[in-house]
C-alpha atoms as a PDB file:
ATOM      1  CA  UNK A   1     -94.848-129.692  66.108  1.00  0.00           C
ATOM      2  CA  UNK A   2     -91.621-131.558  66.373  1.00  0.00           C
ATOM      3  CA  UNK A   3     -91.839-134.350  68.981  1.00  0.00           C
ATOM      4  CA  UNK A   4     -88.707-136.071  70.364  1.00  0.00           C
ATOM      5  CA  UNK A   5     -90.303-139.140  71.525  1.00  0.00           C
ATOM      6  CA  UNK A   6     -91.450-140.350  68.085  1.00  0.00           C
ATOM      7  CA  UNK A   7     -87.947-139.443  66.406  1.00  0.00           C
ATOM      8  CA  UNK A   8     -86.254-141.179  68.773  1.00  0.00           C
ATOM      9  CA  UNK A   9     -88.544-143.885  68.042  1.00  0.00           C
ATOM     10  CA  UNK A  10     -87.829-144.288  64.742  1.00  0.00           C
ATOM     11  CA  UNK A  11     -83.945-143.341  65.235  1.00  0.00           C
ATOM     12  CA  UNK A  12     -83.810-147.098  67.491  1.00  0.00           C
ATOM     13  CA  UNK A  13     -85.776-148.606  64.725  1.00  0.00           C
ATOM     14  CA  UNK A  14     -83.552-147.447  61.658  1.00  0.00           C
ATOM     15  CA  UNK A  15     -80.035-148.174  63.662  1.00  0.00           C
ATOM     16  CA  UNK A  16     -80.476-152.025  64.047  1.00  0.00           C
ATOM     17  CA  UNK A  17     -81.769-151.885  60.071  1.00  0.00           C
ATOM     18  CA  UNK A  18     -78.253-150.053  59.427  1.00  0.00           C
ATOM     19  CA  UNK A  19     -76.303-152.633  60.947  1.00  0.00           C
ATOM     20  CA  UNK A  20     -77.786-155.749  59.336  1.00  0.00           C
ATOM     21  CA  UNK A  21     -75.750-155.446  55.958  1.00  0.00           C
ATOM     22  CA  UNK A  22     -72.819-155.609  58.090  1.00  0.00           C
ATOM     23  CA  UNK A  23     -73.891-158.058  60.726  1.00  0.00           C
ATOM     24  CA  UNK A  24     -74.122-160.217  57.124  1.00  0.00           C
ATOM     25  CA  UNK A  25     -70.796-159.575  56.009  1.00  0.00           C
ATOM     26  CA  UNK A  26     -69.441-161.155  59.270  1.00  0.00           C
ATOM     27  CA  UNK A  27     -71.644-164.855  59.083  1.00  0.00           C
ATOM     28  CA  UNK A  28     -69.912-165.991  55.613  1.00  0.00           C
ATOM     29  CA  UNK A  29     -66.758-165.322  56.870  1.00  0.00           C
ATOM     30  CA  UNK A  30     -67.080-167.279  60.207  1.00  0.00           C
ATOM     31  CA  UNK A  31     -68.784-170.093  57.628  1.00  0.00           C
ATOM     32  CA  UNK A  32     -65.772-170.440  55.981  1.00  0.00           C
ATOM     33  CA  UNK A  33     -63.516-170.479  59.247  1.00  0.00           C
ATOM     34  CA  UNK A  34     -65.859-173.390  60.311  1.00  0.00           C
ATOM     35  CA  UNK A  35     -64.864-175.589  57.286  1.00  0.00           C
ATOM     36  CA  UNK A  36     -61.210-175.052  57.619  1.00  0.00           C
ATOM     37  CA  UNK A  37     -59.682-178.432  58.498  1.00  0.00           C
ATOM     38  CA  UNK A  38     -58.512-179.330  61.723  1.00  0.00           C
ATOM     39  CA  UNK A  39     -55.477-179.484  62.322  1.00  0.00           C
ATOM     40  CA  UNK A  40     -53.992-176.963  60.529  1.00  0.00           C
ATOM     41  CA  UNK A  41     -50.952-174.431  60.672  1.00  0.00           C
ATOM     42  CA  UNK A  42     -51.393-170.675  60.796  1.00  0.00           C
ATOM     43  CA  UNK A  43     -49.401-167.774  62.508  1.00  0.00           C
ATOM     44  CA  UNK A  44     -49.910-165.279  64.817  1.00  0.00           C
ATOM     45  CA  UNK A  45     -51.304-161.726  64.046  1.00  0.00           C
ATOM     46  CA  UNK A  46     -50.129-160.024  67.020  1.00  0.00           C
ATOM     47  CA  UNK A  47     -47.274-159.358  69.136  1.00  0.00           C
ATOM     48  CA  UNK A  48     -49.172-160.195  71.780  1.00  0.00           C
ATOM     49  CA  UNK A  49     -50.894-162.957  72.214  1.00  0.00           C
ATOM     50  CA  UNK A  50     -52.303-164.580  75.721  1.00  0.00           C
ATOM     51  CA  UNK A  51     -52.277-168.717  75.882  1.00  0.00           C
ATOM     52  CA  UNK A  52     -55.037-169.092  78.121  1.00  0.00           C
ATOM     53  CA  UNK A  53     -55.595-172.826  79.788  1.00  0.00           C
ATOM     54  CA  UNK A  54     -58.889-173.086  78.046  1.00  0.00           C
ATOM     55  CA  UNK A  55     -61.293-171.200  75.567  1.00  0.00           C
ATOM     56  CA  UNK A  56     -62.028-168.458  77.636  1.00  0.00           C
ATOM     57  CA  UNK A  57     -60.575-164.833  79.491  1.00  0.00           C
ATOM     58  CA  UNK A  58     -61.449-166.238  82.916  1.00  0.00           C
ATOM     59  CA  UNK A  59     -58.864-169.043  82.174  1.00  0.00           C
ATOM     60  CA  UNK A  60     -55.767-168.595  83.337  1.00  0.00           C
ATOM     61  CA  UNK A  61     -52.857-167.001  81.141  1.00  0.00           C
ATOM     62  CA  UNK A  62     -50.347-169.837  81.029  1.00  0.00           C
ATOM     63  CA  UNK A  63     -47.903-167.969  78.319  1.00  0.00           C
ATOM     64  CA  UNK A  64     -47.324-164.478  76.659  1.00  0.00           C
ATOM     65  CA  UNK A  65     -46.176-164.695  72.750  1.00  0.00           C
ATOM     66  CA  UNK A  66     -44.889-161.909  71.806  1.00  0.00           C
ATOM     67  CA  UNK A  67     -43.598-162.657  68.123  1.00  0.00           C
ATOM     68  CA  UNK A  68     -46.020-162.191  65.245  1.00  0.00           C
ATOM     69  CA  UNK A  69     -45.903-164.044  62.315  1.00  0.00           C
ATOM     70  CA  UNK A  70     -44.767-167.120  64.557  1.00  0.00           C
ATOM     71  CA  UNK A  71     -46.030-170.444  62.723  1.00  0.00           C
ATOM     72  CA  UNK A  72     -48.763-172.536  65.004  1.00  0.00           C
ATOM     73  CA  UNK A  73     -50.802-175.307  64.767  1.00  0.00           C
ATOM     74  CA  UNK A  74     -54.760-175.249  65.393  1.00  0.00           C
ATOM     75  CA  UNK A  75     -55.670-178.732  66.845  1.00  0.00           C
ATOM     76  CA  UNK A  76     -59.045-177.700  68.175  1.00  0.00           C
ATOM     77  CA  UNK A  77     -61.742-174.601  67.463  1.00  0.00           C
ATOM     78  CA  UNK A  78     -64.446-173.979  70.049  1.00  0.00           C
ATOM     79  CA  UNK A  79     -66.572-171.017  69.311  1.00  0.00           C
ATOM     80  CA  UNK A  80     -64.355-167.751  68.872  1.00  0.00           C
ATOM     81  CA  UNK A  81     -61.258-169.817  70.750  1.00  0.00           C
ATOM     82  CA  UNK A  82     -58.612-172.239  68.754  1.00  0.00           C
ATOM     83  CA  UNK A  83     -56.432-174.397  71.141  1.00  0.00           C
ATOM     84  CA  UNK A  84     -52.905-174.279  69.493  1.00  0.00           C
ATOM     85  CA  UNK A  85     -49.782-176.227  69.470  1.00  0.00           C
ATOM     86  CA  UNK A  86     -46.400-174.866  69.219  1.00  0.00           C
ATOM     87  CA  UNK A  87     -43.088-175.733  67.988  1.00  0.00           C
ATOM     88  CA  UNK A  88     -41.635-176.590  72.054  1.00  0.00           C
ATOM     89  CA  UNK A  89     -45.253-178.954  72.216  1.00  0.00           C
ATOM     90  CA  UNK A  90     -46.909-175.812  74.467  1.00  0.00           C
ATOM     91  CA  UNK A  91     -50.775-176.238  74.188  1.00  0.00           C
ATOM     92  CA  UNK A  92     -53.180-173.757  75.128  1.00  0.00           C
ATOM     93  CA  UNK A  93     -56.056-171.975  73.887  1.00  0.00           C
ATOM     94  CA  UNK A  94     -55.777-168.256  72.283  1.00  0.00           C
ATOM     95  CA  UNK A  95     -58.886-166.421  70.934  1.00  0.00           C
ATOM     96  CA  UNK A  96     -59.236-166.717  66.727  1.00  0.00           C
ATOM     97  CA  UNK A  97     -58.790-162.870  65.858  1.00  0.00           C
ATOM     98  CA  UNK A  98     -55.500-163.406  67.211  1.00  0.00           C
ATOM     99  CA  UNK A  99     -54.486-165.701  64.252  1.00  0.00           C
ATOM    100  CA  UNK A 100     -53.720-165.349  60.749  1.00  0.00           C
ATOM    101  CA  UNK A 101     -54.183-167.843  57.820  1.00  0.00           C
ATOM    102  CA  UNK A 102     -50.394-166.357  56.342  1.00  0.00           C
ATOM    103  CA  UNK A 103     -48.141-169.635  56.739  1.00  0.00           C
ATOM    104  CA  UNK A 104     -44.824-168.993  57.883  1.00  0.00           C
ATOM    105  CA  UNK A 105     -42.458-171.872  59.050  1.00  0.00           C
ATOM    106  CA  UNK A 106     -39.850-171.561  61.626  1.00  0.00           C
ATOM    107  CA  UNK A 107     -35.980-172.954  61.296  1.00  0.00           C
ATOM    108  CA  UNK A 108     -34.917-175.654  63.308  1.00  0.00           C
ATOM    109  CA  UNK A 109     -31.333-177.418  64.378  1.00  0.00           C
ATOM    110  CA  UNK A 110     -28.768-175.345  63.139  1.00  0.00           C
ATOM    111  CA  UNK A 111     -27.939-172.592  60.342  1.00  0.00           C
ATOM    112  CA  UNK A 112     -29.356-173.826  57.209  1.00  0.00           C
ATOM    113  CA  UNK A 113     -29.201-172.720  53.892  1.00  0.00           C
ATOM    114  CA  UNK A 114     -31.185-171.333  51.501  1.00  0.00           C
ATOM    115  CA  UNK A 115     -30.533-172.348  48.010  1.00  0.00           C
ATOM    116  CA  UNK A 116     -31.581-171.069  44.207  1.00  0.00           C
ATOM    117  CA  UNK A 117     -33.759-174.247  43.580  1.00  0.00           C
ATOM    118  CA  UNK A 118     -35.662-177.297  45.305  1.00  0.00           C
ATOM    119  CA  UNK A 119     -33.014-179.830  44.624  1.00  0.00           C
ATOM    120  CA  UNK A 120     -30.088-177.706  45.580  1.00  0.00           C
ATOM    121  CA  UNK A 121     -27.429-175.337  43.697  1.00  0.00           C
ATOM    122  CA  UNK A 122     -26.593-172.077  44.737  1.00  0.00           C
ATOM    123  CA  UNK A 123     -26.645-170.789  48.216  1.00  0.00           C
ATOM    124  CA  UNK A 124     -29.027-167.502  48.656  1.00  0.00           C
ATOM    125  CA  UNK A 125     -28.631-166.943  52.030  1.00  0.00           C
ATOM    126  CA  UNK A 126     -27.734-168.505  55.302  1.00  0.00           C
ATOM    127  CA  UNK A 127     -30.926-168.556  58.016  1.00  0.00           C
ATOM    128  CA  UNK A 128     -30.251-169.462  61.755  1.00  0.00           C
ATOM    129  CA  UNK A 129     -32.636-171.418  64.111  1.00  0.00           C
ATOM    130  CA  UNK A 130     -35.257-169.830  65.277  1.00  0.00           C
ATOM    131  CA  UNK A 131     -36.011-167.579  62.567  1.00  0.00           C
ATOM    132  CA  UNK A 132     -39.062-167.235  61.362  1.00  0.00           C
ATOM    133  CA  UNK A 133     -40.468-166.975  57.236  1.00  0.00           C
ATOM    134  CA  UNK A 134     -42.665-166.620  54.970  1.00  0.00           C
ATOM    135  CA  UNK A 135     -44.177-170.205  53.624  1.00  0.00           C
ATOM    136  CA  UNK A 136     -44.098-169.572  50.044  1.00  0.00           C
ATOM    137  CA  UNK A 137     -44.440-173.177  48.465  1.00  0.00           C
ATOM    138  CA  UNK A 138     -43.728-176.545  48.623  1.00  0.00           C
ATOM    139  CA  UNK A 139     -42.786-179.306  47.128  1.00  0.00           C
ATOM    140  CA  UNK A 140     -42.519-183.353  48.298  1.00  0.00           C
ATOM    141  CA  UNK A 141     -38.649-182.572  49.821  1.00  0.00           C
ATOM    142  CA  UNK A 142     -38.129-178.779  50.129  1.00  0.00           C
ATOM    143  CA  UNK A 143     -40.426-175.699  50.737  1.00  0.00           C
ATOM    144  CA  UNK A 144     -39.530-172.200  49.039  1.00  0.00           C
ATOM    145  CA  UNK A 145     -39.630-169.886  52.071  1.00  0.00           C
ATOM    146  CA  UNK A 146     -38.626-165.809  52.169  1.00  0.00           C
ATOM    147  CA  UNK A 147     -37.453-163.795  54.845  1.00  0.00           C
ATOM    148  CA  UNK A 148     -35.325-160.176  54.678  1.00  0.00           C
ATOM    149  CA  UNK A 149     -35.648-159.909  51.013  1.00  0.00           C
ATOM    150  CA  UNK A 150     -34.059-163.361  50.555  1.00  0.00           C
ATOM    151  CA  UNK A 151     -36.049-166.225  48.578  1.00  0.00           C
ATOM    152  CA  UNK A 152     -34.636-170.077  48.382  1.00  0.00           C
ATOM    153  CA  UNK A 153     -35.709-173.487  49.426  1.00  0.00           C
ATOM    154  CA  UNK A 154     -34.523-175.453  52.159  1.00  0.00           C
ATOM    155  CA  UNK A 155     -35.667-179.054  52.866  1.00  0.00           C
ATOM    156  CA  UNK A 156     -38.565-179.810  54.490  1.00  0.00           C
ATOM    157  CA  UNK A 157     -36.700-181.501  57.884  1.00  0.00           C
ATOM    158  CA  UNK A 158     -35.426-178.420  58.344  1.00  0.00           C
ATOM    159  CA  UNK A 159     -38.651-176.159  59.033  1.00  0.00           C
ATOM    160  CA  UNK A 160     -41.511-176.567  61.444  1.00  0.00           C
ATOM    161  CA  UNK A 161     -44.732-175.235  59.501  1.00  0.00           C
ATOM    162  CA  UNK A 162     -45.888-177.663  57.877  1.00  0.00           C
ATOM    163  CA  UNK A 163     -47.347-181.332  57.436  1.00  0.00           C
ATOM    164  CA  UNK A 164     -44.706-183.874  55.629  1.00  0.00           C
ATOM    165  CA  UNK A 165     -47.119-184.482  52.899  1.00  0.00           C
ATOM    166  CA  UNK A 166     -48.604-181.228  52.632  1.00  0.00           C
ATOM    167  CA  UNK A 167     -48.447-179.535  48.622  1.00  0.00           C
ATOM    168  CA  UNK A 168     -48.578-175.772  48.902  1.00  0.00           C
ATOM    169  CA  UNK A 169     -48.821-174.179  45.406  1.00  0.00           C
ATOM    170  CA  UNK A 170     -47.653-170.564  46.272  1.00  0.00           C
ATOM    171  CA  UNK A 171     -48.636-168.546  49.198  1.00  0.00           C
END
């Protein structure tokens, strides 16, 4: 005789079993976000993306980004929550998911331009302020950045993104 007491019973018992490989797969990778360094740049995932005035939804939104791949900087983590820094100085605290570890810089000043090699030569393309791209790699005076199909270098006082002394080997 089929009773639907004791299925059910052993339905709730095999569901939380089912979910514990994946419950798994999510601790290493918040294990590694824990030993990231701090601070460090990232962008944002989303074209929306709430600055809240601290680690929480019952703070207050204090700005709306709405431009993904814009570069950040995290300069705190609490729990699920990373309190940023943009390029303006704007601090405020976004929730992690919300983030990506692709590095991007943004231009500053003026037009600058992008040329065939780190020290120089050819001119690949013109980028104006504001514009954001792809980090690709850097070097101690330029970084090797992409953006529309175009890929050059540009000094590194001309991008916010990254750390003066920072060596990125290819992104």
């Amino acid at each position: 005789m089929f009773r639907l007491d004791r299925c059910l019973r052993r339905v709730s018992f095999l569901i939380p079993l089912a979910v514990l490989p994946f419950l798994a797969l999510q601790v290493p990778a918040q294990a590694e976000d824990a030993k990231l360094p701090v601070p460090r740049f990232v962008s944002l995932d989303s074209n929306l993306v709430n600055l809240r005035a601290g680690p929480g939804k019952e703070y207050p939104i204090l700005w709306v980004y709405q431009r993904k791949g814009l570069p950040v900087e995290i300069i705190q983590e609490f729990d699920t929550w990373r309190r940023i820094r943009d390029r303006d100085g704007t601090i405020g605290w976004v929730q992690g998911n919300l983030l990506s570890g692709k590095r991007t810089v943004q231009i500053i000043g003026k037009q600058r331009a992008m040329t065939r090699d780190a020290h120089g030569g050819n001119t690949v393309a013109y980028v104006d302020p504001g514009v954001v791209a792809r980090l690709v790699k850097c070097d101690d005076s330029a970084c090797r950045i992409e953006v529309q199909g175009y890929d050059g270098w540009v000094p590194r006082g001309e991008i916010w993104g990254t750390y003066p002394d920072e060596k990125l080997q290819g992104n």
